[in-house]
Protein backbone atom coordinates (compact mmCIF):
# COMPACT_ATOMS: atom_id res chain seq x y z
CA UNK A 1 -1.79 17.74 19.03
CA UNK A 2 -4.47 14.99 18.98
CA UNK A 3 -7.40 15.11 22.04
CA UNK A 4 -7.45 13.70 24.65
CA UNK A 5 -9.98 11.48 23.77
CA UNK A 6 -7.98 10.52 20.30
CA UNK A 7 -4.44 10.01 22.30
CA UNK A 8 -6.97 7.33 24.41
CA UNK A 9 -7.85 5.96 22.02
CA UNK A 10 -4.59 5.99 19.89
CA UNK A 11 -2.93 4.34 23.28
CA UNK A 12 -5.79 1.59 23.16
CA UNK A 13 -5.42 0.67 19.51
CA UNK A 14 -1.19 0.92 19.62
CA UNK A 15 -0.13 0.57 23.09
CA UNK A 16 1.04 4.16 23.51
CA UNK A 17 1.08 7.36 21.30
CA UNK A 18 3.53 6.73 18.93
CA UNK A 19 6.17 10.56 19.08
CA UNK A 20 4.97 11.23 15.85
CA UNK A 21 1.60 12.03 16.30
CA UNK A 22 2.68 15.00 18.48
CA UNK A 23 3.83 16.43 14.85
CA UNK A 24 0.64 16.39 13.80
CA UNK A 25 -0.89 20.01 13.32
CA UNK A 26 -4.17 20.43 15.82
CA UNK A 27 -6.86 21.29 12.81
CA UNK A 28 -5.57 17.92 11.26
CA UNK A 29 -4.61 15.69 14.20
CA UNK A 30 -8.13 13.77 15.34
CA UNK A 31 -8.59 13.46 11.66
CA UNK A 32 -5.22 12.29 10.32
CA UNK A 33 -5.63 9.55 13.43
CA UNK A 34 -9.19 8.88 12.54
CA UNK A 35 -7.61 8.19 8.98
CA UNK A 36 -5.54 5.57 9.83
CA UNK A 37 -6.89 3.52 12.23
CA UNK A 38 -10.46 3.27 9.78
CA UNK A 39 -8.77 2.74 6.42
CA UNK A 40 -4.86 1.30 7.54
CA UNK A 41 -5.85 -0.44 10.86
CA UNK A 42 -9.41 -1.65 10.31
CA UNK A 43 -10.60 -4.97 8.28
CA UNK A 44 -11.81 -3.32 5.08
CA UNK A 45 -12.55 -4.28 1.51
CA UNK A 46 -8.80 -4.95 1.60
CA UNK A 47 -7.48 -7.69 4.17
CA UNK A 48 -4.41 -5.89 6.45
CA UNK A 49 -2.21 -8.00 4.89
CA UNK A 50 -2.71 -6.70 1.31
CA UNK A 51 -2.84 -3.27 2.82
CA UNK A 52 0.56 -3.77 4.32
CA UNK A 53 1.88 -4.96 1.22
CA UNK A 54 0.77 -2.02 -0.54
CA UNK A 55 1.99 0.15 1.96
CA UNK A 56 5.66 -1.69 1.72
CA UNK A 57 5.54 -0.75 -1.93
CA UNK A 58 4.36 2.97 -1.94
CA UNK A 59 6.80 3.49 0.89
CA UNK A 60 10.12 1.70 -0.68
CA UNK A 61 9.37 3.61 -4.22
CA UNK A 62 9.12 7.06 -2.13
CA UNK A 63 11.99 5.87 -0.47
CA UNK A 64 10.59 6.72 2.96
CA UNK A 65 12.99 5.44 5.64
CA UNK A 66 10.01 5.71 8.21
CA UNK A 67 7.38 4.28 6.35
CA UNK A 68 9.34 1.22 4.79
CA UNK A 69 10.31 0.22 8.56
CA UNK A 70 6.70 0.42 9.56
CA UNK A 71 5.04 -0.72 6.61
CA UNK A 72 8.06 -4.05 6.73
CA UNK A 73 7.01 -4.51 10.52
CA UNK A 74 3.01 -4.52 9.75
CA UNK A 75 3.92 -6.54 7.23
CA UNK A 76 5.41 -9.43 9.30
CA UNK A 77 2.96 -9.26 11.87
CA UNK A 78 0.54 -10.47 9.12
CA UNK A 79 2.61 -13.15 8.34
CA UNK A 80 4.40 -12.13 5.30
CA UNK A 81 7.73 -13.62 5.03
CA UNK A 82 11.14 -11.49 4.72
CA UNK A 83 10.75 -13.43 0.92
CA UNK A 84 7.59 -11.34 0.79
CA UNK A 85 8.83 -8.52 1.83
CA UNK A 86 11.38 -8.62 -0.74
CA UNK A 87 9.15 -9.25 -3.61
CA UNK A 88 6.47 -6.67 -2.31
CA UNK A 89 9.52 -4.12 -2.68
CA UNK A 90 10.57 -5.47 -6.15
CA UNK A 91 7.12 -5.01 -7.75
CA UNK A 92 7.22 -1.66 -5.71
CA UNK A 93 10.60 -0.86 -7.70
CA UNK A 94 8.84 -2.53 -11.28
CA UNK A 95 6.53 -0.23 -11.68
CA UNK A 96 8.93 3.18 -10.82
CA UNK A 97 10.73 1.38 -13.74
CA UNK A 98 8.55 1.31 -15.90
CA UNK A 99 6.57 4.44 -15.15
CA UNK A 100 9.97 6.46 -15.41
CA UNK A 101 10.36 4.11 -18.93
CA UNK A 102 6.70 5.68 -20.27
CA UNK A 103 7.04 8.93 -19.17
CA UNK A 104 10.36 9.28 -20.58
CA UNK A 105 9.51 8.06 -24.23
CA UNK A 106 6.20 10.01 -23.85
CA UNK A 107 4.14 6.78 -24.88
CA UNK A 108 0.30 7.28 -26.23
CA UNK A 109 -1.49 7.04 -22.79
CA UNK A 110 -4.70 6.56 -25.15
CA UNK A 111 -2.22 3.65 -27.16
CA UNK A 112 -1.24 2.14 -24.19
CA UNK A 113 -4.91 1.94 -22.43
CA UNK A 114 -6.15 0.11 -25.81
CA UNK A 115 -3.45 -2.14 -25.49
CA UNK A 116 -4.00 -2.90 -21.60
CA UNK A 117 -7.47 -3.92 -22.75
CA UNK A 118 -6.25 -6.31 -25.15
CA UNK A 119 -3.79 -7.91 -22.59
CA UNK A 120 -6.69 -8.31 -20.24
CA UNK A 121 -8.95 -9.64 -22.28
CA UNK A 122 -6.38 -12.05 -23.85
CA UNK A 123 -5.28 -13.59 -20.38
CA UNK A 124 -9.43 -13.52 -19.24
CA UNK A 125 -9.35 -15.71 -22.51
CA UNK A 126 -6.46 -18.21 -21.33
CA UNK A 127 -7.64 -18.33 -18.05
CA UNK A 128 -11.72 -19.25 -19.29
CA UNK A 129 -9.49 -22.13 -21.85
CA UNK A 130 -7.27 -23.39 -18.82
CA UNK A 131 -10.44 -23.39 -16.57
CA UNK A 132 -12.20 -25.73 -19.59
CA UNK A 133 -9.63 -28.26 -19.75
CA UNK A 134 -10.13 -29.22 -15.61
């Protein structure tokens, strides 16, 4: 149960105290809310939108039923299109692919972070040539 002075502010911020927050265990509750409305909520290093977006993704590859509806609705009240929302959950399912494709044939994580490197600095290459000919 969140304080009095959290469920305030919690009611200020979302319009009411969502039901959830009521399962929130006291020690954790002023903190948990604290946690999303200054890294989820607020401007950061990260615009809301992107933050969203992420969100979409990291909900749809836990396959969170409550998440992907909030993260989807967040989502669109940045402006991402249902398009967007789509892709956002493709990439999402991408890299579970291909995760569950390294894992499985137990590929050189020391192999594959050379070869990362080498991809970067390849495409930082292209892009410096592509910027040249402008």
């Amino acid at each position: 149960m969140v304080s009095s002075e959290t469920s305030g502010e919690i009611e200020e911020y979302l319009g009411q105290v969502p039901s959830f927050i009521e399962a929130l265990a006291e020690p954790a509750a002023d903190h948990s809310w604290a946690m999303m409305r200054d890294l989820e909520l607020a401007e950061t290093e990260l615009p809301n939108r992107e933050k969203a977006l992420i969100g979409l993704g990291a909900a749809a590859a836990i396959g969170c039923p409550y998440c992907i509806h909030f993260h989807r609705a967040e989502s669109r009240l940045e402006g991402v299109s249902e398009e967007g929302l789509d892709e956002a959950v493709n990439v999402a399912a991408g890299v579970e692919y291909f995760s569950a494709v390294l894992h499985g044939a137990e590929v050189d994580v020391d192999e594959f972070e050379r070869e990362t490197s080498e991809i970067v600095a390849h495409i930082e290459d292209q892009r410096a040539a592509a910027a040249g000919d402008d």
